[in-house]
N, C-alpha and C. Protein backbone atom coordinates (compact mmCIF):
# COMPACT_ATOMS: atom_id res chain seq x y z
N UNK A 1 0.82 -1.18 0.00
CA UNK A 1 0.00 0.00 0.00
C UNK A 1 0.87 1.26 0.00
N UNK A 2 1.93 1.26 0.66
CA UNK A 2 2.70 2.39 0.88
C UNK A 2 3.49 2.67 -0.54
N UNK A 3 4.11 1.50 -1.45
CA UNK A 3 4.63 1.62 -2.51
C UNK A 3 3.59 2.27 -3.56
N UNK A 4 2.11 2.03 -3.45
CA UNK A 4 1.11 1.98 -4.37
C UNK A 4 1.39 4.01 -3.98
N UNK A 5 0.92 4.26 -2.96
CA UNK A 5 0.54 5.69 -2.73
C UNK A 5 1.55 6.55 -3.04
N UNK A 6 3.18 5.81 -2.87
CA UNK A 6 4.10 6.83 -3.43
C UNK A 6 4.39 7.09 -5.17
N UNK A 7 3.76 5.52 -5.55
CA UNK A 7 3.90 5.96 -7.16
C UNK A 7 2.40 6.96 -7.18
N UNK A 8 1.65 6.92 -7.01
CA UNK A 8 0.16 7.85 -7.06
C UNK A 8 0.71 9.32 -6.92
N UNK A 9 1.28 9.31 -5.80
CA UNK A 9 1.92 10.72 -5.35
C UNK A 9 2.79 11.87 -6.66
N UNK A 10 3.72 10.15 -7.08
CA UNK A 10 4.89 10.79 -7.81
C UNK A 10 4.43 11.51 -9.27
N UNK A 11 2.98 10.00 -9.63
CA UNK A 11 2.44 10.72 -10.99
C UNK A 11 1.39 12.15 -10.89
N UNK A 12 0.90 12.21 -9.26
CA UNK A 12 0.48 13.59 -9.63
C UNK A 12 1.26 14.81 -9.72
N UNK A 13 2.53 14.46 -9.27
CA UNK A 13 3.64 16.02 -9.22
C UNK A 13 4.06 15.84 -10.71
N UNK A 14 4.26 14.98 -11.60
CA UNK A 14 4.99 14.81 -12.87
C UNK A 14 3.48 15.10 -13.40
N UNK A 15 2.19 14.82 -13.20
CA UNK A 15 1.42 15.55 -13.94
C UNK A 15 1.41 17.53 -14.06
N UNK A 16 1.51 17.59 -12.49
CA UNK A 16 1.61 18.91 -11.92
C UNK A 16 2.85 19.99 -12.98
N UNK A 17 3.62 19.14 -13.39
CA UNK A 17 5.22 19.53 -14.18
C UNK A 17 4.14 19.99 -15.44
N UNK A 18 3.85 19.03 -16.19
CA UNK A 18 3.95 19.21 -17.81
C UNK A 18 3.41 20.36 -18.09
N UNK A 19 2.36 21.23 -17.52
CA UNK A 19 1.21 21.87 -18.50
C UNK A 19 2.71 23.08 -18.33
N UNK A 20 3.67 23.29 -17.12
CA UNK A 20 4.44 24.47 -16.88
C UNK A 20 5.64 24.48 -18.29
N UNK A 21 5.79 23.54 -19.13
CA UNK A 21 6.49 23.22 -19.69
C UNK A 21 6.00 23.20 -21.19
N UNK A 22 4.71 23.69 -21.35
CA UNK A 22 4.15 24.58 -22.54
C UNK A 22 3.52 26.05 -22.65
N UNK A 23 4.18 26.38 -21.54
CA UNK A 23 4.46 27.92 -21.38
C UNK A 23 4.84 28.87 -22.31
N UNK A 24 4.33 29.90 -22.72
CA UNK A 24 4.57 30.32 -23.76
C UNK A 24 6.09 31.31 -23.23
N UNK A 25 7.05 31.53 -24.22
CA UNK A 25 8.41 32.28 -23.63
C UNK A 25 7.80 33.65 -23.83
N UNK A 26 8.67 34.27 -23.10
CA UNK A 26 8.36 35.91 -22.78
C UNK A 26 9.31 36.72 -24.09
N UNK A 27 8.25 37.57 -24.40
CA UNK A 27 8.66 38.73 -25.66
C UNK A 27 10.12 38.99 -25.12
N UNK A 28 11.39 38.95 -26.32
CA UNK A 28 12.73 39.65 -26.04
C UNK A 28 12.47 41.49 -26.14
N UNK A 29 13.53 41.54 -24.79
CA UNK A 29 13.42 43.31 -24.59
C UNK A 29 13.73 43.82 -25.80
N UNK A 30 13.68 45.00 -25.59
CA UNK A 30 14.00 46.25 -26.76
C UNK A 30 14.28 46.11 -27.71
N UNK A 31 13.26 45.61 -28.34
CA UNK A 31 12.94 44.91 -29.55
C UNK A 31 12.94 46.24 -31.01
N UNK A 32 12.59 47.58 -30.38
CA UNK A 32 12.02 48.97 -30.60
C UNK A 32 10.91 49.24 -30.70
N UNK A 33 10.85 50.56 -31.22
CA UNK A 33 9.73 51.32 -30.81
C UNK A 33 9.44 51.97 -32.10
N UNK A 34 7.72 52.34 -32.04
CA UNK A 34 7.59 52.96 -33.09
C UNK A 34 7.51 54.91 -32.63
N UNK A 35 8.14 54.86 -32.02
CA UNK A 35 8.06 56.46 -31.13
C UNK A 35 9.38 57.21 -31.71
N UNK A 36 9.30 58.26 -32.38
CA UNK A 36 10.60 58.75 -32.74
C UNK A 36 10.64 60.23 -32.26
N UNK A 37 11.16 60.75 -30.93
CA UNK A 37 11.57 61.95 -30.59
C UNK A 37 11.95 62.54 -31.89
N UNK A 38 11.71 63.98 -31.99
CA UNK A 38 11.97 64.82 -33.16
C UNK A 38 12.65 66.21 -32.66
N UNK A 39 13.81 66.84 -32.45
CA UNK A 39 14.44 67.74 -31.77
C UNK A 39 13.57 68.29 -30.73
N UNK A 40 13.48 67.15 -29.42
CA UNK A 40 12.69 67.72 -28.30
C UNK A 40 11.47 67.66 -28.01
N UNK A 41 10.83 66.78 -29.20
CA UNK A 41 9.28 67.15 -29.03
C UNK A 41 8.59 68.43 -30.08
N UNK A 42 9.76 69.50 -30.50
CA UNK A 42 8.77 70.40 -31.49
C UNK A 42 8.50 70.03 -32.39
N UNK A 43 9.01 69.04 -33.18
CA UNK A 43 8.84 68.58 -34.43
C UNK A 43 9.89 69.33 -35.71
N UNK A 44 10.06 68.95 -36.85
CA UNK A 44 11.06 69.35 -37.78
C UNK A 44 11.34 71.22 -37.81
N UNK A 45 12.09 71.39 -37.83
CA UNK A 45 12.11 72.87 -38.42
C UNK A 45 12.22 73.58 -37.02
N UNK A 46 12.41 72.96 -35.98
CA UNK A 46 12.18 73.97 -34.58
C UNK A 46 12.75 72.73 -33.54
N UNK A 47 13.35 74.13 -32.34
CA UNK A 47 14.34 73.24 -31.80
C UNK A 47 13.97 74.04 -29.86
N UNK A 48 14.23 72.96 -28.82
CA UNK A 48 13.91 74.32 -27.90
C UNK A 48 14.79 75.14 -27.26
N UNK A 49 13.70 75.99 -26.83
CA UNK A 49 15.14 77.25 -26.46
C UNK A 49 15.25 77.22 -25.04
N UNK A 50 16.04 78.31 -24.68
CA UNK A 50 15.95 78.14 -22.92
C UNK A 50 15.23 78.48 -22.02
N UNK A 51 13.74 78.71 -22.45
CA UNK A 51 13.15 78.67 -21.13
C UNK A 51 12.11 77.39 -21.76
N UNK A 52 12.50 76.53 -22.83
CA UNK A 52 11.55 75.30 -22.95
C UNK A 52 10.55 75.83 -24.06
N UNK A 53 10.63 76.49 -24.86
CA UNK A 53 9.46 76.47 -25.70
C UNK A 53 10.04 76.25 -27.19
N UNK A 54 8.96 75.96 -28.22
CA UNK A 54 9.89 75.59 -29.54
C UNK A 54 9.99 76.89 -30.08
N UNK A 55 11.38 76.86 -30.49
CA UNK A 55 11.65 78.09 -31.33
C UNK A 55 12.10 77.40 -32.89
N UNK A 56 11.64 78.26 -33.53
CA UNK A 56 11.88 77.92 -35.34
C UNK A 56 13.40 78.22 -35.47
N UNK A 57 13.92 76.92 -36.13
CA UNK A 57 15.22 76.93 -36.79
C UNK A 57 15.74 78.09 -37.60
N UNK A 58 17.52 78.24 -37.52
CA UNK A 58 17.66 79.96 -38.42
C UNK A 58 18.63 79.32 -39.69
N UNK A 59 18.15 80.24 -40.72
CA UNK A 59 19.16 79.39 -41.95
C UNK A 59 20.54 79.39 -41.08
N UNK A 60 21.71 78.83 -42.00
CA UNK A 60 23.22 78.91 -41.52
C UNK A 60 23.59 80.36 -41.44
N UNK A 61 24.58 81.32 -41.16
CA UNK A 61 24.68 82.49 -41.66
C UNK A 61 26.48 81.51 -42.08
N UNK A 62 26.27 82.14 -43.56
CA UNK A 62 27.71 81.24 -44.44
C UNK A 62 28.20 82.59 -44.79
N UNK A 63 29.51 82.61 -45.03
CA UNK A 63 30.24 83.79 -45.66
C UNK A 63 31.35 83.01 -46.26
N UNK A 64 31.82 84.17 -47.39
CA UNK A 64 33.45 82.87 -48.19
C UNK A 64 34.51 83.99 -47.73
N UNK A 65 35.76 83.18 -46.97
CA UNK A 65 36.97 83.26 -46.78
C UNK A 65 38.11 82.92 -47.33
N UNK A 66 39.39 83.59 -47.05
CA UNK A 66 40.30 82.79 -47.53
C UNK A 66 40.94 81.57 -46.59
N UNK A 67 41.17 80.23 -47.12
CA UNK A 67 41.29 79.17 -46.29
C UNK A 67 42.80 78.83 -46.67
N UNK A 68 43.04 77.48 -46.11
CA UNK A 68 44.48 77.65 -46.18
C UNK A 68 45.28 77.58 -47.91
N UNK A 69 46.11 77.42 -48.23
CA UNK A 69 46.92 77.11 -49.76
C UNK A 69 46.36 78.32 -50.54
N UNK A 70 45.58 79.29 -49.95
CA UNK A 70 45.10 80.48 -50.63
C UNK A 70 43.76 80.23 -50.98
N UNK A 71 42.95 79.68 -50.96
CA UNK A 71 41.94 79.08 -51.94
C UNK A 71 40.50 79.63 -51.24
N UNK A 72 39.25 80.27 -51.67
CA UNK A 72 37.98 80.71 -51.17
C UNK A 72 37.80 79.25 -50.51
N UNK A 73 36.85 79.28 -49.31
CA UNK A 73 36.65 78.17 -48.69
C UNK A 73 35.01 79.15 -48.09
N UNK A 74 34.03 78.62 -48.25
CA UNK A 74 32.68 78.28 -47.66
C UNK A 74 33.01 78.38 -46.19
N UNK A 75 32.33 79.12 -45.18
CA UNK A 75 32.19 78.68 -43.50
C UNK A 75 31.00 79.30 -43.11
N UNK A 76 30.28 77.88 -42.74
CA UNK A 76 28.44 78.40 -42.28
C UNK A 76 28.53 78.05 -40.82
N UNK A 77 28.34 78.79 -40.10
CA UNK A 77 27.88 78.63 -38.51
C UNK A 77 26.55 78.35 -38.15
């Protein structure tokens, strides 16, 4: 009787096992995102300023210099 109740025992814990063992696996992290920050939150063309609000982008201001070997050279800030 005692042999009978420990195999009884053993097949309900090995029943207890299987269903944990078709578990579905967990989504891999940071997979990405469809969220794309855009300079800060203002969106294209505007950037923020310092007290936090969007301010509109300024063209370059470019002027031509002389650069080194003598030669005009382009410089936009």
């Amino acid at each position: 009787m005692k042999t009978l109740s420990m195999l009884a025992a053993a097949g309900a814990f090995a029943l207890m096992l299987a269903p944990g063992a078709q578990a579905m696996t967990p989504a891999p992290v940071g997979t990405g995102t469809d969220v794309i920050q855009v300079a800060g939150g203002c969106g294209p063309g505007f950037h923020r300023g310092p007290r936090g609000r969007c301010i509109r982008n300024r063209a370059p201001i470019c002027h031509w210099t002389v650069g080194p070997h003598g030669r005009r050279v382009r410089v936009c800030r």
